[in-house]
C-alpha atoms as a PDB file:
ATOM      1  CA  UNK A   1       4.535  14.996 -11.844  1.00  0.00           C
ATOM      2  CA  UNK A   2       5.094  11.100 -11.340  1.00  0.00           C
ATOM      3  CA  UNK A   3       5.986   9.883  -7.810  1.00  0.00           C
ATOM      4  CA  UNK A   4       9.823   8.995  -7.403  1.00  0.00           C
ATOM      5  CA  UNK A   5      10.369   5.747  -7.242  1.00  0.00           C
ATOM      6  CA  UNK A   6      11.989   5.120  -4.088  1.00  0.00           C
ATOM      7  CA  UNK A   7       8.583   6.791  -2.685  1.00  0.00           C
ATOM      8  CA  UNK A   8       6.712   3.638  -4.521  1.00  0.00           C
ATOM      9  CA  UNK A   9       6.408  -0.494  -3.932  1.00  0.00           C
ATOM     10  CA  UNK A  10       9.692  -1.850  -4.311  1.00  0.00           C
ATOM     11  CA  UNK A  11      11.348  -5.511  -3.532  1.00  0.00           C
ATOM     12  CA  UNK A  12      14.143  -6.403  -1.834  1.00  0.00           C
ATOM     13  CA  UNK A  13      16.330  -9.723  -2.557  1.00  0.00           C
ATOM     14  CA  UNK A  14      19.210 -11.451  -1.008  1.00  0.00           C
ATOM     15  CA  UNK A  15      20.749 -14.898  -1.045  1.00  0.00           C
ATOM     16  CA  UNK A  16      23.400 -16.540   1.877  1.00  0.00           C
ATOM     17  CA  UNK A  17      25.718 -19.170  -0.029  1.00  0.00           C
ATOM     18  CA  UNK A  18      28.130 -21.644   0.401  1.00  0.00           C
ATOM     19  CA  UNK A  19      30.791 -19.779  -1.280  1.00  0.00           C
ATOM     20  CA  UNK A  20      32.246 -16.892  -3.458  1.00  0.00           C
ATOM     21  CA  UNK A  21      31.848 -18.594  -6.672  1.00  0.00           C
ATOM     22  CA  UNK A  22      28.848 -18.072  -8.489  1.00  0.00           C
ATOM     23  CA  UNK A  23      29.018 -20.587 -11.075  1.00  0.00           C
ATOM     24  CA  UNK A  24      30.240 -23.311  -8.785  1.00  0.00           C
ATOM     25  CA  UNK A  25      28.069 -22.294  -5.624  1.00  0.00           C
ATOM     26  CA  UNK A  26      24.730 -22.993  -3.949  1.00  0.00           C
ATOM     27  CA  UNK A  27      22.093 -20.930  -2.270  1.00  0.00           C
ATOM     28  CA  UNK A  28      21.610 -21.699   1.428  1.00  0.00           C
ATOM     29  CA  UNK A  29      19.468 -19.250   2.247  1.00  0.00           C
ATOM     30  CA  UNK A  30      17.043 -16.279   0.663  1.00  0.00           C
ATOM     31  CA  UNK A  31      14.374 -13.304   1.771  1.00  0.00           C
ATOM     32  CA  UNK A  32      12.521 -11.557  -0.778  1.00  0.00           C
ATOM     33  CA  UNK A  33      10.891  -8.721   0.742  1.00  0.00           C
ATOM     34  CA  UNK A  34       8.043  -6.542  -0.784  1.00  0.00           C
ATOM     35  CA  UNK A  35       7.691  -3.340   0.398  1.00  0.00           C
ATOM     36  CA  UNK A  36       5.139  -0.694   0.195  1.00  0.00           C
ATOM     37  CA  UNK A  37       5.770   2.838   1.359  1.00  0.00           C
ATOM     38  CA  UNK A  38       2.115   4.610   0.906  1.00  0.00           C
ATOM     39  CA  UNK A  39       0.643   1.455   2.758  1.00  0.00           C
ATOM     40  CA  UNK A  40       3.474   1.733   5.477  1.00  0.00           C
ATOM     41  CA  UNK A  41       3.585  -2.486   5.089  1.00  0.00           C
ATOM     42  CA  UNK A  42       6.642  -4.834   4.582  1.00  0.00           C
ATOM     43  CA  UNK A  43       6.396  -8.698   4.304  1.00  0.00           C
ATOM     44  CA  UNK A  44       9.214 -10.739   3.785  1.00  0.00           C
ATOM     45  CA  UNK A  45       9.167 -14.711   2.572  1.00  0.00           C
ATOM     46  CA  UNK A  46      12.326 -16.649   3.485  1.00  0.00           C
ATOM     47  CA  UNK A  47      13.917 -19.815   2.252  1.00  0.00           C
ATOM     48  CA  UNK A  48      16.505 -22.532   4.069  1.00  0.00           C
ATOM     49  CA  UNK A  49      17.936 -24.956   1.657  1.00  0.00           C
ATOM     50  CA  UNK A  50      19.898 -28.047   1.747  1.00  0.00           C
ATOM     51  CA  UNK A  51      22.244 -27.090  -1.334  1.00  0.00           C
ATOM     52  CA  UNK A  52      23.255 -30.463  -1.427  1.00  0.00           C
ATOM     53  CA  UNK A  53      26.961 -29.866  -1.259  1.00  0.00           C
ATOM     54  CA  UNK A  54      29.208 -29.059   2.233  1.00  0.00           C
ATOM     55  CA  UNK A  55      28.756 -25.826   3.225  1.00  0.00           C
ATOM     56  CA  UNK A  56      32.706 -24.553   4.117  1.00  0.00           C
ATOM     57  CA  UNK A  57      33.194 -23.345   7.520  1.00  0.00           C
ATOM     58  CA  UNK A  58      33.845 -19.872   6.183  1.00  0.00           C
ATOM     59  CA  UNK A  59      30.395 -19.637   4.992  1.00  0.00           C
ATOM     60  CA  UNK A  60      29.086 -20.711   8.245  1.00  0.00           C
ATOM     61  CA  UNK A  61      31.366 -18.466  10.051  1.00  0.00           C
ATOM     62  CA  UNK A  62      29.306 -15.538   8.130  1.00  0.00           C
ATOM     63  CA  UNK A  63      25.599 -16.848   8.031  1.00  0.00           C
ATOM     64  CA  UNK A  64      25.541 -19.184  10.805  1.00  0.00           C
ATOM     65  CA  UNK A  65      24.184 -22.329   8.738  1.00  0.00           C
ATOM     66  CA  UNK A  66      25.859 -25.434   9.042  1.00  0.00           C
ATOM     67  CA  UNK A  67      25.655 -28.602   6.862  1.00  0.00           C
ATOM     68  CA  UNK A  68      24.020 -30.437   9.394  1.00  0.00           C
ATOM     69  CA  UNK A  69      21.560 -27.528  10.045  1.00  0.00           C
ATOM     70  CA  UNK A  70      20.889 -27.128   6.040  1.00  0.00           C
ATOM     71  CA  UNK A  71      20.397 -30.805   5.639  1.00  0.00           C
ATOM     72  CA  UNK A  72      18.126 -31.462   8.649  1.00  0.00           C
ATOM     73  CA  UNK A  73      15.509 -27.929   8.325  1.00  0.00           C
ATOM     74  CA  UNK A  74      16.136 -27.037   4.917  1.00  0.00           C
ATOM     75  CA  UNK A  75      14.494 -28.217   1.705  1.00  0.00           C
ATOM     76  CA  UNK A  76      16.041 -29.530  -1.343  1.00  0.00           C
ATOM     77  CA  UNK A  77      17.361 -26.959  -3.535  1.00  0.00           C
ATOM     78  CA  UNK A  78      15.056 -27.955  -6.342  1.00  0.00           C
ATOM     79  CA  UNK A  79      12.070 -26.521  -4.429  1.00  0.00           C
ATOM     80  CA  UNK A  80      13.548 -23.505  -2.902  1.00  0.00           C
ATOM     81  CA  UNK A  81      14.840 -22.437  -6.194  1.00  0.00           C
ATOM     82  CA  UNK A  82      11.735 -23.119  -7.965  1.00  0.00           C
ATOM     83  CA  UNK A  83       9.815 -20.800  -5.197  1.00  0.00           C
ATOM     84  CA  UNK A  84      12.232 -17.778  -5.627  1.00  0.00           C
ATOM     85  CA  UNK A  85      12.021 -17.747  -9.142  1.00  0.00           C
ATOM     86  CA  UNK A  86       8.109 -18.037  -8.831  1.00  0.00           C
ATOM     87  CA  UNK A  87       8.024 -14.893  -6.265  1.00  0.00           C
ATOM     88  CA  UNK A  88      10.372 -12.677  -8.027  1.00  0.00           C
ATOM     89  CA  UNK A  89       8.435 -13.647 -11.291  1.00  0.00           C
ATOM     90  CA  UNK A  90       5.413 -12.372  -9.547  1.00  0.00           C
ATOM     91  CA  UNK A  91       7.526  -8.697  -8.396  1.00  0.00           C
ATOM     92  CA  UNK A  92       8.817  -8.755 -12.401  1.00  0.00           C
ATOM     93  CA  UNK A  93       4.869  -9.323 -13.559  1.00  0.00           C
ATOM     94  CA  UNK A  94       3.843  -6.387 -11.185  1.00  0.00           C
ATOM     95  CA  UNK A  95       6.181  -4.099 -12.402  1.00  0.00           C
ATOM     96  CA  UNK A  96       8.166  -3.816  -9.060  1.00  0.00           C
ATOM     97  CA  UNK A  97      11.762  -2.491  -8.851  1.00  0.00           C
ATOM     98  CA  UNK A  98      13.752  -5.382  -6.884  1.00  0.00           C
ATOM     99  CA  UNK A  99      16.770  -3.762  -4.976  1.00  0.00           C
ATOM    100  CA  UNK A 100      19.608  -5.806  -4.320  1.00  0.00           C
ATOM    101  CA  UNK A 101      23.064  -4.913  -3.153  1.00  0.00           C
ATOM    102  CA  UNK A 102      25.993  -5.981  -5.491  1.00  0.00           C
ATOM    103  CA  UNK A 103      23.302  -7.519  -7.599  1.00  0.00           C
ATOM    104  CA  UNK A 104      26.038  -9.071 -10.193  1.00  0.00           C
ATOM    105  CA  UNK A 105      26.328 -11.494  -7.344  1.00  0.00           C
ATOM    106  CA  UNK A 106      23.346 -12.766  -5.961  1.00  0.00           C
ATOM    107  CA  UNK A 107      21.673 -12.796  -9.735  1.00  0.00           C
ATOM    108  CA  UNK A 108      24.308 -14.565 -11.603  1.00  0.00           C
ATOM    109  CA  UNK A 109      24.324 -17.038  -8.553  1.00  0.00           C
ATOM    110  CA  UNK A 110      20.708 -17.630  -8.787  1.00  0.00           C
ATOM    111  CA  UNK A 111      21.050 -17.671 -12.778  1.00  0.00           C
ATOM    112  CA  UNK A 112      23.116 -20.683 -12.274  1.00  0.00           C
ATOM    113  CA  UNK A 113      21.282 -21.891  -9.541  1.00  0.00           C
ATOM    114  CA  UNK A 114      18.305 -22.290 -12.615  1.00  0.00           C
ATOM    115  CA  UNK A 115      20.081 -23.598 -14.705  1.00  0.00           C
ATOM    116  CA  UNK A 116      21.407 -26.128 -12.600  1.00  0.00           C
ATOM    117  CA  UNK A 117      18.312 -27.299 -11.272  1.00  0.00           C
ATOM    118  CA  UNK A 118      15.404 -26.541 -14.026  1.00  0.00           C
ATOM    119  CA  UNK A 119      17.461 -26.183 -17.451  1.00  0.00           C
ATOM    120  CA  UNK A 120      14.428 -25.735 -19.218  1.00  0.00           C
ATOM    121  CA  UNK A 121      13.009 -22.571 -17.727  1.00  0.00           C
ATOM    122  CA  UNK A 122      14.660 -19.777 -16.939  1.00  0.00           C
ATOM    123  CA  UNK A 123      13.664 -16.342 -15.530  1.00  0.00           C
ATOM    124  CA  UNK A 124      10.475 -15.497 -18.532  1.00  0.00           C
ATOM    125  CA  UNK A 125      11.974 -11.965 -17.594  1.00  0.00           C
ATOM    126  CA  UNK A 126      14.647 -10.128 -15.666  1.00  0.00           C
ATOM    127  CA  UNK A 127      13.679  -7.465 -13.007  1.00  0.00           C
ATOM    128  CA  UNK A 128      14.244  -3.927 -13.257  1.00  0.00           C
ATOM    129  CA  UNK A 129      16.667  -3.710 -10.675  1.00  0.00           C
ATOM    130  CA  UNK A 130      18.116  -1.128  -8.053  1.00  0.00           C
ATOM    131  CA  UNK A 131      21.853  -1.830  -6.853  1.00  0.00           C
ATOM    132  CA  UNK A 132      22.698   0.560  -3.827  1.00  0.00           C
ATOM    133  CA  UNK A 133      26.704  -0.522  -4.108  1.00  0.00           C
ATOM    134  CA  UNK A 134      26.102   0.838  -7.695  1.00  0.00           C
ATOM    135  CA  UNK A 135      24.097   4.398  -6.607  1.00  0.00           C
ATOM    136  CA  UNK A 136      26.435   4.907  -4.046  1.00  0.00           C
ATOM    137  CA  UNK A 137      30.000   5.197  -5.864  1.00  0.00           C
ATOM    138  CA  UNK A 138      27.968   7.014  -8.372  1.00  0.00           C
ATOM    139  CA  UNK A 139      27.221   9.915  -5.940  1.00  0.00           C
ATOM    140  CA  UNK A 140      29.989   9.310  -3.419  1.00  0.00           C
ATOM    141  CA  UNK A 141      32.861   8.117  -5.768  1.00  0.00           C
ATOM    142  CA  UNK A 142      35.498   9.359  -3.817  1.00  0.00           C
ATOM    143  CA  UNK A 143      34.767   8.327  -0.226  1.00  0.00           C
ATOM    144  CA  UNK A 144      37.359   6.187   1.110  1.00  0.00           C
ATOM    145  CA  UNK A 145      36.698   3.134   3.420  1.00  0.00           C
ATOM    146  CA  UNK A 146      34.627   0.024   2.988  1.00  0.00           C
ATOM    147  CA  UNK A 147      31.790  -0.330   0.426  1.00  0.00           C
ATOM    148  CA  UNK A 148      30.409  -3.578   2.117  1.00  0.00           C
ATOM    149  CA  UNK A 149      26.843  -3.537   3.256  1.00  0.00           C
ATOM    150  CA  UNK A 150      27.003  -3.086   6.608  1.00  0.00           C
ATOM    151  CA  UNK A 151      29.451  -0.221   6.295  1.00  0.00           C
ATOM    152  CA  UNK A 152      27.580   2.017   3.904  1.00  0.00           C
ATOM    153  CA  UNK A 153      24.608   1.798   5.685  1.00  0.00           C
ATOM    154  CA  UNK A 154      26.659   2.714   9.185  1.00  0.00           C
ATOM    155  CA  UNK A 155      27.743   5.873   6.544  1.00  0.00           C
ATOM    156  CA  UNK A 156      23.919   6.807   5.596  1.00  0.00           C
ATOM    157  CA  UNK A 157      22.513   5.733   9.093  1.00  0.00           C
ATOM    158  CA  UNK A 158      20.118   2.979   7.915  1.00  0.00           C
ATOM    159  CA  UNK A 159      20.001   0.170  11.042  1.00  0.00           C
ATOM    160  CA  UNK A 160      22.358  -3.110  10.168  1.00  0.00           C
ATOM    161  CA  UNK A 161      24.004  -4.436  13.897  1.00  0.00           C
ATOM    162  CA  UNK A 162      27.002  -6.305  13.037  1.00  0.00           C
ATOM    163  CA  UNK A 163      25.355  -9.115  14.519  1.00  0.00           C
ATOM    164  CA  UNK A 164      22.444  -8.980  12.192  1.00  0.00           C
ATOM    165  CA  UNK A 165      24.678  -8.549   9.306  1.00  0.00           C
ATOM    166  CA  UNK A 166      24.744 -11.475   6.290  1.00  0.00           C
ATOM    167  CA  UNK A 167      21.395 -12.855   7.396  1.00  0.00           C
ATOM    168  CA  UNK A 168      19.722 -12.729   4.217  1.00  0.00           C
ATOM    169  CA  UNK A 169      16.042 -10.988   5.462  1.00  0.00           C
ATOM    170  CA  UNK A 170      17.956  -8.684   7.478  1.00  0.00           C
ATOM    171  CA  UNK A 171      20.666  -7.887   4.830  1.00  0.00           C
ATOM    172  CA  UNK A 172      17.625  -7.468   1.817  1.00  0.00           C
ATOM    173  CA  UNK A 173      15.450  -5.130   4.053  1.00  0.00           C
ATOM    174  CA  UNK A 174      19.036  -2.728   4.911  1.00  0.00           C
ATOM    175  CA  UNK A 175      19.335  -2.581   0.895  1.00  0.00           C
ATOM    176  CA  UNK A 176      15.567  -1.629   0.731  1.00  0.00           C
ATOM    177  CA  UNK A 177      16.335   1.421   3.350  1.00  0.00           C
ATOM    178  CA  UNK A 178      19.530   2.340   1.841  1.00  0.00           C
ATOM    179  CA  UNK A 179      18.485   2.738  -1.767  1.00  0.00           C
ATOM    180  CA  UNK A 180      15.394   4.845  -0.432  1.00  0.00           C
ATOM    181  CA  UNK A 181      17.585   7.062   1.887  1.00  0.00           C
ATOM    182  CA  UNK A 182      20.077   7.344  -1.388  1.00  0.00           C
ATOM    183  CA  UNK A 183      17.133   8.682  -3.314  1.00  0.00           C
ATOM    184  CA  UNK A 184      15.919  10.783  -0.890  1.00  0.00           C
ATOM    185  CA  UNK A 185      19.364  12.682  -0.543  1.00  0.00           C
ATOM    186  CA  UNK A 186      20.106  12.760  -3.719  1.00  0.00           C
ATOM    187  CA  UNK A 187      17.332  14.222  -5.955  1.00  0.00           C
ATOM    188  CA  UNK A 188      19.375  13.584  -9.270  1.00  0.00           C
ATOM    189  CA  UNK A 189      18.910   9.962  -8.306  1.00  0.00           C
ATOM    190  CA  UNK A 190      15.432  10.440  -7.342  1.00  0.00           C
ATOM    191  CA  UNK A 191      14.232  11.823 -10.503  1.00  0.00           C
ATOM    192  CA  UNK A 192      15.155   8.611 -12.557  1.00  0.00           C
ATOM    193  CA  UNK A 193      11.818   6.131 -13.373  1.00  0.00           C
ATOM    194  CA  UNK A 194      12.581   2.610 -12.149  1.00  0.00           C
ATOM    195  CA  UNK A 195      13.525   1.966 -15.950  1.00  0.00           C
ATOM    196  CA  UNK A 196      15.586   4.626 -16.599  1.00  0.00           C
ATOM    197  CA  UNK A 197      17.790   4.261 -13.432  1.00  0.00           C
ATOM    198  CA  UNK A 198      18.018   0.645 -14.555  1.00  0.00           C
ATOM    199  CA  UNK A 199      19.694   1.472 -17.688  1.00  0.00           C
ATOM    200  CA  UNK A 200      21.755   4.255 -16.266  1.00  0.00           C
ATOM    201  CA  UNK A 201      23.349   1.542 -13.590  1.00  0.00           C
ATOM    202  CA  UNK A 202      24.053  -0.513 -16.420  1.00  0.00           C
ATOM    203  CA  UNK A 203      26.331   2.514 -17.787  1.00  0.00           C
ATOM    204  CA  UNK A 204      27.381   3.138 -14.175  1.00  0.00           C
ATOM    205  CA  UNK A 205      28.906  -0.012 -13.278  1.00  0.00           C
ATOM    206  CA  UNK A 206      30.473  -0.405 -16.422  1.00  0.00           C
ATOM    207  CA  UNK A 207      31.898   3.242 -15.946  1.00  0.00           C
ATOM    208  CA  UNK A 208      33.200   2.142 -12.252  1.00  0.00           C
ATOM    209  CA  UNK A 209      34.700  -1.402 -13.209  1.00  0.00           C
ATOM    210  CA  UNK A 210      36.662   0.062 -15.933  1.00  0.00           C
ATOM    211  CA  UNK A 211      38.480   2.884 -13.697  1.00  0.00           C
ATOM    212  CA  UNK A 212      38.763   0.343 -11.091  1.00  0.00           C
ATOM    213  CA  UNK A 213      40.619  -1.787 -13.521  1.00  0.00           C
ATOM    214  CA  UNK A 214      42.630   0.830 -14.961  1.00  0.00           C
ATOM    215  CA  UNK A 215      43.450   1.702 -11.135  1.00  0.00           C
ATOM    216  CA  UNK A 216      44.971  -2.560 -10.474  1.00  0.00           C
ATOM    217  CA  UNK A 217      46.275  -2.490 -13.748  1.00  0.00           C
ATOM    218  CA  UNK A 218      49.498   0.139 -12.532  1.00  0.00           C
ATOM    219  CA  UNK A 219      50.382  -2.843 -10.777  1.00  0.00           C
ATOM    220  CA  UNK A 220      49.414  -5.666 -12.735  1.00  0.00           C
ATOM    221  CA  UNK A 221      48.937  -5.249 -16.656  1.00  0.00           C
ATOM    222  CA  UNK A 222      46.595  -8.315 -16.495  1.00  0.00           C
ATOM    223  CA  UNK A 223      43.847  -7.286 -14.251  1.00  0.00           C
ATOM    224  CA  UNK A 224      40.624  -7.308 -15.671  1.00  0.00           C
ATOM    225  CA  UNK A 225      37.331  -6.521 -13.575  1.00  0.00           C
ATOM    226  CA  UNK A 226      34.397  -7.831 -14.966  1.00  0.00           C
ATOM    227  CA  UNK A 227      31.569  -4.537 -15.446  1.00  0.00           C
ATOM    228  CA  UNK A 228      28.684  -6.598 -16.670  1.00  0.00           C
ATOM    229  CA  UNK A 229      25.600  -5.572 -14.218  1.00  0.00           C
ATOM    230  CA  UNK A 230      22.830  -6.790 -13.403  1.00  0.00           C
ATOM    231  CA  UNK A 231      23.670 -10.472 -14.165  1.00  0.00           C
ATOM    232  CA  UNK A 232      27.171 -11.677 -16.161  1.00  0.00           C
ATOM    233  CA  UNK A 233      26.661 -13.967 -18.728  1.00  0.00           C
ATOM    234  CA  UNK A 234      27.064 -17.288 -18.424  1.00  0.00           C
ATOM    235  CA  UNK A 235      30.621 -18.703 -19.719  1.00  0.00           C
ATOM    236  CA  UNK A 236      30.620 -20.450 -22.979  1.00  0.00           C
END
C-alpha cells in the first residue's frame, strides 16, 4: 500500500502583496516551507522585497510592511523573484507537493511577477499543488461562515492567532497543517496520490466557481467567477 500523501514531504508557499490585483501587483514578502513528516523537520526560507512601487496602506494594515520598511531591508524584486522561482523549482524537481491556500492567487501573482521581471524564463514546470480552500468546500460544501485562512483553521483546530495571521511564513506553515489535518479526517481525500488529487482540484474548483456563479447570477445576469485553478492564464 503507498503512504498517503499528506503522511509524506510536502511544501508550503505564500506571498504578502501590495494589492488584490494579480496582474498589476507586486510581491512584498514570501516563505516557502519544506516539510518532512517521517523526519519530524520543517525549514522555512523567507523573502522581503522592495516591489518597487508604493505599497497602499491597506496592504500594510494586513502585513505590517511599509514602503519605507520594503525599500530600506528588502531587496530588489529582481532577486527575490529569481530566488523563489529557483526554490520552488528545486520542490517541483524533487517531486514535492507544494500546498498553498487559494493558490489561483498567489501563483498567477508570482506568474506575473516572472514575467515582469525575467520574460525569458518562466517556471521549466508547474508544481503539483495542494489548495486547502479547494479540499475544504469539497468535503464541507455546505458550512456556512468564512472560508478565509485564519477561519478554517479556527474550524479544524490547526494554530493561526489573529495576530500571526497574513505573515507569509506563518500563513504557509497553517496551510501545511490544515491540508494534513484535512487528509487525515477525511480518508477519501487521503487516498488520492499527490497527482491525482492535483487533477481532481482542477475539476473541483471548476465545479465550485460555476455553482458559485450560478448562485450571484439570481442577482446579477453578468457575474462571472473565474474557475481556472492552479494558475489563470495570462490575458491576451
Amino acid at each position: 500500500m503507498n503512504t498517503p500523501w499528506h503522511t509524506r514531504p510536502m511544501a508550503a508557499f505564500d506571498i504578502e502583496t501590495t494589492g488584490l490585483d494579480v496582474e498589476g501587483d507586486r510581491i512584498v514578502t514570501a516563505a516557502l516551507w519544506r516539510i518532512d513528516p517521517t523526519r519530524r523537520t520543517k525549514d522555512v526560507t523567507t523573502w522581503l522585497a522592495d516591489p518597487g512601487i508604493e505599497i497602499p496602506q491597506e496592504a500594510t494594515d494586513i502585513h505590517g510592511v511599509t514602503t519605507e520598511h520594503a525599500r530600506a531591508e528588502g531587496r530588489p524584486a529582481a532577486e527575490v523573484v529569481n530566488e523563489i522561482a529557483a526554490a520552488l523549482e528545486e520542490v517541483i524537481s524533487d517531486g514535492v507537493p507544494v500546498v498553498v491556500y487559494n493558490a489561483p492567487y498567489d501563483l498567477t501573482l508570482l506568474d506575473r511577477e516572472l514575467a515582469r521581471h525575467r520574460p525569458d524564463r518562466p517556471l521549466t514546470a508547474q508544481p503539483l499543488v495542494v489548495d486547502p480552500l479547494v479540499l475544504d468546500k469539497q468535503v464541507d460544501t455546505f458550512r456556512r461562515g468564512s472560508r478565509k485562512l485564519v477561519d478554517v483553521c479556527a474550524h479544524y483546530e490547526v494554530p493561526l492567532a489573529q495576530e500571526e495571521a497574513h505573515g507569509a511564513a506563518a500563513d504557509a506553515l497553517a496551510a501545511a497543517r490544515l491540508a494534513w489535518r484535512i487528509a487525515a479526517t477525511h480518508p477519501e481525500i487521503a487516498a488520492y496520490s499527490a497527482e491525482e488529487l492535483h487533477a481532481a482540484q482542477v475539476k473541483w474548483k471548476g465545479e465550485q466557481s460555476a455553482s458559485f456563479q450560478e448562485y450571484l447570477r439570481r442577482r446579477n445576469p453578468e457575474a462571472v467567477v473565474d474557475g481556472s485553478w492552479p494558475l489563470i492564464a495570462s490575458p491576451v
